[in-house]
Structure formats: C-alpha cells, structure tokens
PDB file of N, CA and C in Angstrom:
ATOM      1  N   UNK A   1     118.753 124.624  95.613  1.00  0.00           N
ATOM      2  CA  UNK A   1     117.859 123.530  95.266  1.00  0.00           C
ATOM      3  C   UNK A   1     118.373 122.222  95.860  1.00  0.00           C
ATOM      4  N   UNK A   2     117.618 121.817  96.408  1.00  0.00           N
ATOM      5  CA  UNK A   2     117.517 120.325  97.008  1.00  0.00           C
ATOM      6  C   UNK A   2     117.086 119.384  95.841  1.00  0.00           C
ATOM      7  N   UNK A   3     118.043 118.421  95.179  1.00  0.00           N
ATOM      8  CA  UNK A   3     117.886 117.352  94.499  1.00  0.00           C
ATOM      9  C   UNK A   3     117.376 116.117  95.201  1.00  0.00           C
ATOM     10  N   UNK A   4     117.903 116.027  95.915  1.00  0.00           N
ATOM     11  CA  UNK A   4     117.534 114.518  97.340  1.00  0.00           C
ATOM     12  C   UNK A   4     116.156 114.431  97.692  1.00  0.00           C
ATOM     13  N   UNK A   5     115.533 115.909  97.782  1.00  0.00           N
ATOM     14  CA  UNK A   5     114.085 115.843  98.205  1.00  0.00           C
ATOM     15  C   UNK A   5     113.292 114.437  97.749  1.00  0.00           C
ATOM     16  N   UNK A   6     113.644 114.344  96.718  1.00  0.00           N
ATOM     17  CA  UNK A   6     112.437 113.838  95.590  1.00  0.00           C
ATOM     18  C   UNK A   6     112.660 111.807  96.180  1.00  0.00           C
ATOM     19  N   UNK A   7     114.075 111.722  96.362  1.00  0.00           N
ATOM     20  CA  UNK A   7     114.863 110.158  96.500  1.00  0.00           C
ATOM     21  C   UNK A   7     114.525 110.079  98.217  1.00  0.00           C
ATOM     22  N   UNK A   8     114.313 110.296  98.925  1.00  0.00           N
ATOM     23  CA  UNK A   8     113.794 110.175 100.303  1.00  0.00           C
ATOM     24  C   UNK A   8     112.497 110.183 100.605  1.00  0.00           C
ATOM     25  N   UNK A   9     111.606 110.900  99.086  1.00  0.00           N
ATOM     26  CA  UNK A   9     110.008 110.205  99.602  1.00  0.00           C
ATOM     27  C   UNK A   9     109.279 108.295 100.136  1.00  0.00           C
ATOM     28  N   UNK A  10     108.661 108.945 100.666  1.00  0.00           N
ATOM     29  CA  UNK A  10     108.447 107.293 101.189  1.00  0.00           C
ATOM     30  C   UNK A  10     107.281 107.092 100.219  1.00  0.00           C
ATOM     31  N   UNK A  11     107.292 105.764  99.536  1.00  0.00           N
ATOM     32  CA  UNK A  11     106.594 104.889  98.892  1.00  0.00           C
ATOM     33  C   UNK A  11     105.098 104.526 100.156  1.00  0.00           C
ATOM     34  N   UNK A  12     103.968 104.605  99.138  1.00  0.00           N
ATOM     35  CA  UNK A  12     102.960 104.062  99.819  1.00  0.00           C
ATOM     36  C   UNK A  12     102.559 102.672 100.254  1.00  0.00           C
ATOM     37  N   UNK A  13     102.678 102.168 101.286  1.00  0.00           N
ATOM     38  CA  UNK A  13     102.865 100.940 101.563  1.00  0.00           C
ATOM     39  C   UNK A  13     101.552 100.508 102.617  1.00  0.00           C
ATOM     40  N   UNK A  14     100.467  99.308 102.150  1.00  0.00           N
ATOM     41  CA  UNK A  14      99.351  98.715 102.570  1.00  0.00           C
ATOM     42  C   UNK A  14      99.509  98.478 103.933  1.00  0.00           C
ATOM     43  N   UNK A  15      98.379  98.441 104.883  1.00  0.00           N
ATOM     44  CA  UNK A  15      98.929  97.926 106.263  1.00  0.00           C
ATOM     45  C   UNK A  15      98.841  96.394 106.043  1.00  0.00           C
ATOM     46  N   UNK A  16      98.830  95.753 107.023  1.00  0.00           N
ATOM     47  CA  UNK A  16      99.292  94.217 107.284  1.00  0.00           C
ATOM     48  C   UNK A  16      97.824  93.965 107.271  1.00  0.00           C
ATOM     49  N   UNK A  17      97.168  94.354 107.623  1.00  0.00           N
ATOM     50  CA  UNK A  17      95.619  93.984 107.939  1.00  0.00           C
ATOM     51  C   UNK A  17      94.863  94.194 106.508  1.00  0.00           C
ATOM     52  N   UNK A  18      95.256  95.091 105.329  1.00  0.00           N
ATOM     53  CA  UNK A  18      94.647  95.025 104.031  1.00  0.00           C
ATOM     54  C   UNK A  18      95.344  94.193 103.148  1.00  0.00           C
ATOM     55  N   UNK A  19      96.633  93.503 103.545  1.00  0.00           N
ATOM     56  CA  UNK A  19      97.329  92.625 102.711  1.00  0.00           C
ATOM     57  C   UNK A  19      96.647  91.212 103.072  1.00  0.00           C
ATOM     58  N   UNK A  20      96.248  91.147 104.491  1.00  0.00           N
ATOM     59  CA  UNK A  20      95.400  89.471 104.983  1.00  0.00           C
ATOM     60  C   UNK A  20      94.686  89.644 104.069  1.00  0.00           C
ATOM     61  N   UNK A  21      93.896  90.578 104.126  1.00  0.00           N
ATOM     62  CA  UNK A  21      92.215  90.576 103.313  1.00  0.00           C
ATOM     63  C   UNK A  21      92.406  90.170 102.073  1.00  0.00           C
ATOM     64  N   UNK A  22      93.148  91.322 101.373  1.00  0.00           N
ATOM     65  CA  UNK A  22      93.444  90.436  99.789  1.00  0.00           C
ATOM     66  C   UNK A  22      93.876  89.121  99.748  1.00  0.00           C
ATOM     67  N   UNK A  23      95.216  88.677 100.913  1.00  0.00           N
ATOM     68  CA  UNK A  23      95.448  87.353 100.415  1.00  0.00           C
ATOM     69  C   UNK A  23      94.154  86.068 100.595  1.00  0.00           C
ATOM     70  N   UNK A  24      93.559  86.699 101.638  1.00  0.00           N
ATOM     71  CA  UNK A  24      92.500  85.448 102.094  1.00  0.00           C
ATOM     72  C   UNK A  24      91.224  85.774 100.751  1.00  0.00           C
ATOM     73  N   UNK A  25      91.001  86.631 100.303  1.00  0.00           N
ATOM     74  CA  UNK A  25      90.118  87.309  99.362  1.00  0.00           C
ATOM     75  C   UNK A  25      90.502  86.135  98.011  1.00  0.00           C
ATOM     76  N   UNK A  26      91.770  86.619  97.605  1.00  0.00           N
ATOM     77  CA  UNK A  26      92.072  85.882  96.356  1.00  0.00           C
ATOM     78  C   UNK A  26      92.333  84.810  96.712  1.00  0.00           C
ATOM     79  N   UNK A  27      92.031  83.645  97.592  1.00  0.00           N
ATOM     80  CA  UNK A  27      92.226  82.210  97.420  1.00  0.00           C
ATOM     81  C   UNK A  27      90.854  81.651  97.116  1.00  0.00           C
ATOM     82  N   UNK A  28      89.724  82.150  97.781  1.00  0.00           N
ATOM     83  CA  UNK A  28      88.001  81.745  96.753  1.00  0.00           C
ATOM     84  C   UNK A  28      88.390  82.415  95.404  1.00  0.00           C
ATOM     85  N   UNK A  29      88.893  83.319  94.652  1.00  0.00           N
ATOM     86  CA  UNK A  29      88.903  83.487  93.161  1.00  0.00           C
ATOM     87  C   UNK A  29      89.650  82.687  92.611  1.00  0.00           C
ATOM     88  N   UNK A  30      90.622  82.059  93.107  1.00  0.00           N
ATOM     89  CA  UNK A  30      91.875  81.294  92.548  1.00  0.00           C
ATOM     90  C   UNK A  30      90.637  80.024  92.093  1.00  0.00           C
ATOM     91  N   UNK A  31      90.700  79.779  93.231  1.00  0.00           N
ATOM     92  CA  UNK A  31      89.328  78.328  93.525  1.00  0.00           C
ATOM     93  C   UNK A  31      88.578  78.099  92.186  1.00  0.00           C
ATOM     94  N   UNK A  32      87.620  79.510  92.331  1.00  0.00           N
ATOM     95  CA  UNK A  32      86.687  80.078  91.132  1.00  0.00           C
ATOM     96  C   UNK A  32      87.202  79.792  89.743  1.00  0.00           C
ATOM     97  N   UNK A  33      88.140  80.328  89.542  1.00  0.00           N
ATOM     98  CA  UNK A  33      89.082  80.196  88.224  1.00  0.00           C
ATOM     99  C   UNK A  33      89.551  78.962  88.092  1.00  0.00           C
ATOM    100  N   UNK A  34      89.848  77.963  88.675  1.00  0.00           N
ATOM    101  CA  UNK A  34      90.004  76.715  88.597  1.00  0.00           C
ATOM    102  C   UNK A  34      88.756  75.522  88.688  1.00  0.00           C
ATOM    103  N   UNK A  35      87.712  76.446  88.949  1.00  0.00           N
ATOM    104  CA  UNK A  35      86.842  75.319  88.568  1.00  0.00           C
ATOM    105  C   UNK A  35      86.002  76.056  87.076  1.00  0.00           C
ATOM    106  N   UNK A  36      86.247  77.312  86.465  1.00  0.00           N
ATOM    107  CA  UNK A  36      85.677  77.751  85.083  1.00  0.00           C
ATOM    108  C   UNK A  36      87.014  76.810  84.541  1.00  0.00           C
ATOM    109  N   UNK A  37      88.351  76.604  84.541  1.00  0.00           N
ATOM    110  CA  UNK A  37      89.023  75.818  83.936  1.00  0.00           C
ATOM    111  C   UNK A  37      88.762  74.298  84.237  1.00  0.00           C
ATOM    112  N   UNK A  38      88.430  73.899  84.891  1.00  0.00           N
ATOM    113  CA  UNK A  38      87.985  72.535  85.244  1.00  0.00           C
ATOM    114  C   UNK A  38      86.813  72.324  84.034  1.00  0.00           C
ATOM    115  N   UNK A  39      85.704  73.075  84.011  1.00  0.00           N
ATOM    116  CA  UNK A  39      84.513  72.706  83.734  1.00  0.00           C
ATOM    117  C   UNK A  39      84.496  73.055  81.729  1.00  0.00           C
ATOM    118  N   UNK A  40      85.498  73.724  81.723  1.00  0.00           N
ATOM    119  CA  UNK A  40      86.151  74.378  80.424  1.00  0.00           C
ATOM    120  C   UNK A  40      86.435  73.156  79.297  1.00  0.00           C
ATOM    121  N   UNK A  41      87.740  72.289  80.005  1.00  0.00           N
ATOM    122  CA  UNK A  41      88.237  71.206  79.606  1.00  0.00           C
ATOM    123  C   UNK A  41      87.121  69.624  79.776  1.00  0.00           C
ATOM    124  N   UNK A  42      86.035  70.029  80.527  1.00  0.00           N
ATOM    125  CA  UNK A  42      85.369  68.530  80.607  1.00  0.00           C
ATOM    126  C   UNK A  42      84.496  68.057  79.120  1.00  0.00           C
ATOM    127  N   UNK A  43      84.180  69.196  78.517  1.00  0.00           N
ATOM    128  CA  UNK A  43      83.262  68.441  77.151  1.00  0.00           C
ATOM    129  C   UNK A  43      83.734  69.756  76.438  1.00  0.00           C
ATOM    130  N   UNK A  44      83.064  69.401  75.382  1.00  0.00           N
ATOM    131  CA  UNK A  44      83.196  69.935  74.001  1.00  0.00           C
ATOM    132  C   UNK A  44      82.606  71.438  73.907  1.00  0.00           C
ATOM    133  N   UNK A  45      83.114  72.326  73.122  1.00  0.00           N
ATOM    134  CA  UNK A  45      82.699  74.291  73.371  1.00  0.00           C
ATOM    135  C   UNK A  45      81.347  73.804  72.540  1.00  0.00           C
ATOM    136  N   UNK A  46      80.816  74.643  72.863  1.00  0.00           N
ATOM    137  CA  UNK A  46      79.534  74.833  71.766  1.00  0.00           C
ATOM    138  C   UNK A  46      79.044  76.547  72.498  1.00  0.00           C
ATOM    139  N   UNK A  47      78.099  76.724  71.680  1.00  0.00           N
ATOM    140  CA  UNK A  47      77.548  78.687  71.401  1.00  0.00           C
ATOM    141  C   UNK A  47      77.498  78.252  72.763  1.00  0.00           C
ATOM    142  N   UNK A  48      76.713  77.521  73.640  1.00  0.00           N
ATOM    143  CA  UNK A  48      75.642  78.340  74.837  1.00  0.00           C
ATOM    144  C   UNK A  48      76.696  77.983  75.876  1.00  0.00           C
ATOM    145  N   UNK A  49      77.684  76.982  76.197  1.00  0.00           N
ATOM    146  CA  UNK A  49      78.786  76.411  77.073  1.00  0.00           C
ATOM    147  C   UNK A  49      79.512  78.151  76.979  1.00  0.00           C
ATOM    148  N   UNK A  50      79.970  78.255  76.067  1.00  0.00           N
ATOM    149  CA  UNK A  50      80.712  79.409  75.859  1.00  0.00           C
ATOM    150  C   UNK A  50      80.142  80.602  76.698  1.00  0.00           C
ATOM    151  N   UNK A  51      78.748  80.898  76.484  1.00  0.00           N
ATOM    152  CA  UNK A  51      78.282  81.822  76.937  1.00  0.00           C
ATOM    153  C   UNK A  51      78.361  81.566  78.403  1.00  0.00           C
ATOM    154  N   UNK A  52      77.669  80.553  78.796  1.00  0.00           N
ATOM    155  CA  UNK A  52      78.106  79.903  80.546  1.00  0.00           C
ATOM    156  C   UNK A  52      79.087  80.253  80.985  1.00  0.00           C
ATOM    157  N   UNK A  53      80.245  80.106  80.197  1.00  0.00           N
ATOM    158  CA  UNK A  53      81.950  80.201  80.625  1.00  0.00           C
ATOM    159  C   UNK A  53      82.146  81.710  81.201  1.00  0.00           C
ATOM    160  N   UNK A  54      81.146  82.358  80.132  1.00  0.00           N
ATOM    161  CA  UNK A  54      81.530  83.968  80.264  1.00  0.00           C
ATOM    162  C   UNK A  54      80.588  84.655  81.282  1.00  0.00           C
ATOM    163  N   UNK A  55      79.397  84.212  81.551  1.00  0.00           N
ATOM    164  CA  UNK A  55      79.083  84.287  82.832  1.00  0.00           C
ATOM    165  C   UNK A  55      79.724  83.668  84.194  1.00  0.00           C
ATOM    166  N   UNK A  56      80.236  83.286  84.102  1.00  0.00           N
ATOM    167  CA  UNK A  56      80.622  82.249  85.087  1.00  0.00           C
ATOM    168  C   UNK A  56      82.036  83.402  85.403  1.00  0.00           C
ATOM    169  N   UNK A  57      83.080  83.689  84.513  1.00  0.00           N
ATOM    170  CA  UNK A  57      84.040  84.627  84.431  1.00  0.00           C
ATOM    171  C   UNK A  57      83.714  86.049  84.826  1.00  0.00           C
ATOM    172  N   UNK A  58      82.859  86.512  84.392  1.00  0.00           N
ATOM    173  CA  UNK A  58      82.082  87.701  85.264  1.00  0.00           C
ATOM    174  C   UNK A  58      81.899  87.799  86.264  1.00  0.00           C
ATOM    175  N   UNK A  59      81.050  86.763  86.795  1.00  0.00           N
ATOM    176  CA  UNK A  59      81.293  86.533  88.526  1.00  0.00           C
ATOM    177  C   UNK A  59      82.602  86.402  88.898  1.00  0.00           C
ATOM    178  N   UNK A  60      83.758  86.030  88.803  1.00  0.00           N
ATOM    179  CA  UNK A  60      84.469  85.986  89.457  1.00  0.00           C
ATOM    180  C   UNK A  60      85.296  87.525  89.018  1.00  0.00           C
ATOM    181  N   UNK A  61      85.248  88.049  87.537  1.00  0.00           N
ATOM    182  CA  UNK A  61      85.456  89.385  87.862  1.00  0.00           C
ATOM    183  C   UNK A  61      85.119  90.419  88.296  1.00  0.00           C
ATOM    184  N   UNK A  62      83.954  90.232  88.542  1.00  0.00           N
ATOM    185  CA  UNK A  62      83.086  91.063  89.611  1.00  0.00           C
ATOM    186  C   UNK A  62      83.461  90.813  91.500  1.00  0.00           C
ATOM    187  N   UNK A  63      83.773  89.830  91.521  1.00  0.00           N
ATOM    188  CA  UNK A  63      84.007  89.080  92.545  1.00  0.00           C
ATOM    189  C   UNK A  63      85.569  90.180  93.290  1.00  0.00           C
ATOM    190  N   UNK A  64      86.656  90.165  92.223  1.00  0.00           N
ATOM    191  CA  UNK A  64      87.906  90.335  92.405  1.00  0.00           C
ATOM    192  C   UNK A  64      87.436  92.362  92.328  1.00  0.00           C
ATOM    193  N   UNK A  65      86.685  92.845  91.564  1.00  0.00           N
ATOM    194  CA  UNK A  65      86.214  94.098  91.679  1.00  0.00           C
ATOM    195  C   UNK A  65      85.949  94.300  93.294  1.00  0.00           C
ATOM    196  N   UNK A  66      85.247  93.971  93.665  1.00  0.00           N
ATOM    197  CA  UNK A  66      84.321  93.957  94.729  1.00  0.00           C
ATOM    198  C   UNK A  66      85.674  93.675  96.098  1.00  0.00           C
ATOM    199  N   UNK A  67      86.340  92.581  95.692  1.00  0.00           N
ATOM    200  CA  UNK A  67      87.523  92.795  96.204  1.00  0.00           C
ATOM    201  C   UNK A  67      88.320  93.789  97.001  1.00  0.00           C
ATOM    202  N   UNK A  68      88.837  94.078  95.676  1.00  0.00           N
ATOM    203  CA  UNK A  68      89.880  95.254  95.403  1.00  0.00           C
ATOM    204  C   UNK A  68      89.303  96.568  96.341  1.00  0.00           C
ATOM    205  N   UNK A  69      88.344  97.040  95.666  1.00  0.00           N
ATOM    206  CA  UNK A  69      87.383  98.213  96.062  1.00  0.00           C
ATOM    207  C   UNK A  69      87.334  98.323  97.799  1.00  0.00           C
ATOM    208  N   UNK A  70      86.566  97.102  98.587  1.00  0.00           N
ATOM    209  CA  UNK A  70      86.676  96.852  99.570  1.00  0.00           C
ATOM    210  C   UNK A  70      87.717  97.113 100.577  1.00  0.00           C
ATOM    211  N   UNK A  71      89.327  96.511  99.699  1.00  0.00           N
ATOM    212  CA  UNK A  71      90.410  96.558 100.642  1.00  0.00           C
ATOM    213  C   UNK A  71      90.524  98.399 100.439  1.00  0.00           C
ATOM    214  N   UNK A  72      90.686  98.936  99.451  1.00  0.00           N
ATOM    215  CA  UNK A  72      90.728  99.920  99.435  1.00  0.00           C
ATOM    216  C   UNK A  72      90.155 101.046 100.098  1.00  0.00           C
ATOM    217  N   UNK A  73      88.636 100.810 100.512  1.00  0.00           N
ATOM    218  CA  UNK A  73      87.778 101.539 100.950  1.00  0.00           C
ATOM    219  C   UNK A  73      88.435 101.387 102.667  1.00  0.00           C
ATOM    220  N   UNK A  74      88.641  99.983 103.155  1.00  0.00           N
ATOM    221  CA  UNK A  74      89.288  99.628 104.291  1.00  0.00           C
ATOM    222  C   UNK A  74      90.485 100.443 104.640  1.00  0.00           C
ATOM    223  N   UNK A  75      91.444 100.414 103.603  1.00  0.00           N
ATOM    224  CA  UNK A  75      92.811 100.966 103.559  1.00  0.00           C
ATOM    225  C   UNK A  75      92.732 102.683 103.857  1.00  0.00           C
ATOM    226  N   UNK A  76      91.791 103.233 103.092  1.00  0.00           N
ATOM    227  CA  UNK A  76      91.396 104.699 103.307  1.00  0.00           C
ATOM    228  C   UNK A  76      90.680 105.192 104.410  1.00  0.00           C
ATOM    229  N   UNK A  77      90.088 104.130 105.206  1.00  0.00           N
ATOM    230  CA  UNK A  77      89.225 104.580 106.234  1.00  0.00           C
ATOM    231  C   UNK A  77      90.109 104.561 107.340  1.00  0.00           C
ATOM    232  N   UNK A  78      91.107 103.424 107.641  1.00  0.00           N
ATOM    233  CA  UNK A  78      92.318 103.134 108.287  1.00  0.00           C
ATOM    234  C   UNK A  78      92.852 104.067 108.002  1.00  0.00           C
ATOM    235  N   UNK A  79      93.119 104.755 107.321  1.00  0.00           N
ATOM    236  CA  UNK A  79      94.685 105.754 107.155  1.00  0.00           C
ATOM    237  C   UNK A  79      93.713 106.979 107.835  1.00  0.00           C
ATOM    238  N   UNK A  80      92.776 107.220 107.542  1.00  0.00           N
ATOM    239  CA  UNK A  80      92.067 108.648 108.072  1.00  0.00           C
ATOM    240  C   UNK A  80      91.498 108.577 109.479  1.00  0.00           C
ATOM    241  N   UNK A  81      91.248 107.473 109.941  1.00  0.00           N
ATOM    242  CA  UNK A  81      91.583 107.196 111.294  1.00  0.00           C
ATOM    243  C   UNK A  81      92.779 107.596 111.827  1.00  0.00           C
ATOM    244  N   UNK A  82      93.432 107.218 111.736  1.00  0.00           N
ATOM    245  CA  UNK A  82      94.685 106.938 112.274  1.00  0.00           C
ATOM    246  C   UNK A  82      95.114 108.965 111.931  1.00  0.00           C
ATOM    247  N   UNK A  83      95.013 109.115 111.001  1.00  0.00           N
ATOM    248  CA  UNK A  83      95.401 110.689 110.833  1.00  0.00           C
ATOM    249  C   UNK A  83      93.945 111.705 112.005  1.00  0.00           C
ATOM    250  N   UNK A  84      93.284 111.203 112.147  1.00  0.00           N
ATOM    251  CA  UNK A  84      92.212 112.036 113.023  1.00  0.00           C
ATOM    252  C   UNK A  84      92.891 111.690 114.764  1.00  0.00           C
ATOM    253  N   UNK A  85      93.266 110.871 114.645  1.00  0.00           N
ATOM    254  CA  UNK A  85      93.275 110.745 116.257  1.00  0.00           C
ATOM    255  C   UNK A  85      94.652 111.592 116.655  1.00  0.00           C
ATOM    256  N   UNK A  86      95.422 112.070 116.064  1.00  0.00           N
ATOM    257  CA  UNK A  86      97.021 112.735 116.161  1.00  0.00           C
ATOM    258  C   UNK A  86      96.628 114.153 116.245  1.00  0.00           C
TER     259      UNK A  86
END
C-alpha cells in the first residue's frame, strides 16, 4: 500500500482567465452593495423602504448567482476543451 498516493494529488486550481472574470465581476456588486448601504443609512426604515432594500439585495444576489454560474460554466467548457484537443 501506497500511503503518499493520496498527499501528491493536485488541488483544483481556476485558470487566470476565470479568476479576471470574477475579479472584474465582483467590483459592480461591491458598487451595488454600497449603494443598498448608502441608501440604507440616508432616512428613516419604514415597512415599504425595507421591502425596497430587499429587492434591491436580490438583484445583486441574483447578480453574484449569475456570476458564479457563468465563471463556472466558462471554467468547464475551458477544461473540456483543452482535454478534447490532446
């Protein structure tokens, strides 16, 4: 029995081209999230502000969904490329 097998697997690691995407991706959500906190702190909560807030938060978690999914779908199409042409 080989113990070592298991300590020499290689970790799955993003290419350089799905790490741009996310980083350039999450600087409009950062944005997003800083202006639901901007607009948060300008007046007083009441029922329907609240509800605004939480629409407003949806979009941008939908936003970061839509994201994610994307780089991923990118990341998988890239790797199976790259495995078809060998």
């Amino acid at each position: 029995m080989n113990m070592r097998k298991n300590k020499c697997k290689k970790f799955p690691v993003l290419r350089g081209g799905t790490c741009l995407l996310l980083q350039c991706g999450m600087l409009p959500l950062f944005a997003a999230l800083a202006a639901v906190y901007i607009e948060a702190t300008r007046a007083p909560l009441h029922v329907a502000r609240a509800a605004q807030y939480g629409e407003m938060l949806q979009t941008v978690l939908a936003s970061l969904a839509l994201l994610t999914f994307g780089a991923l779908v990118g990341e998988l199409a890239a790797r199976e490329g790259e495995g078809s042409e060998e």
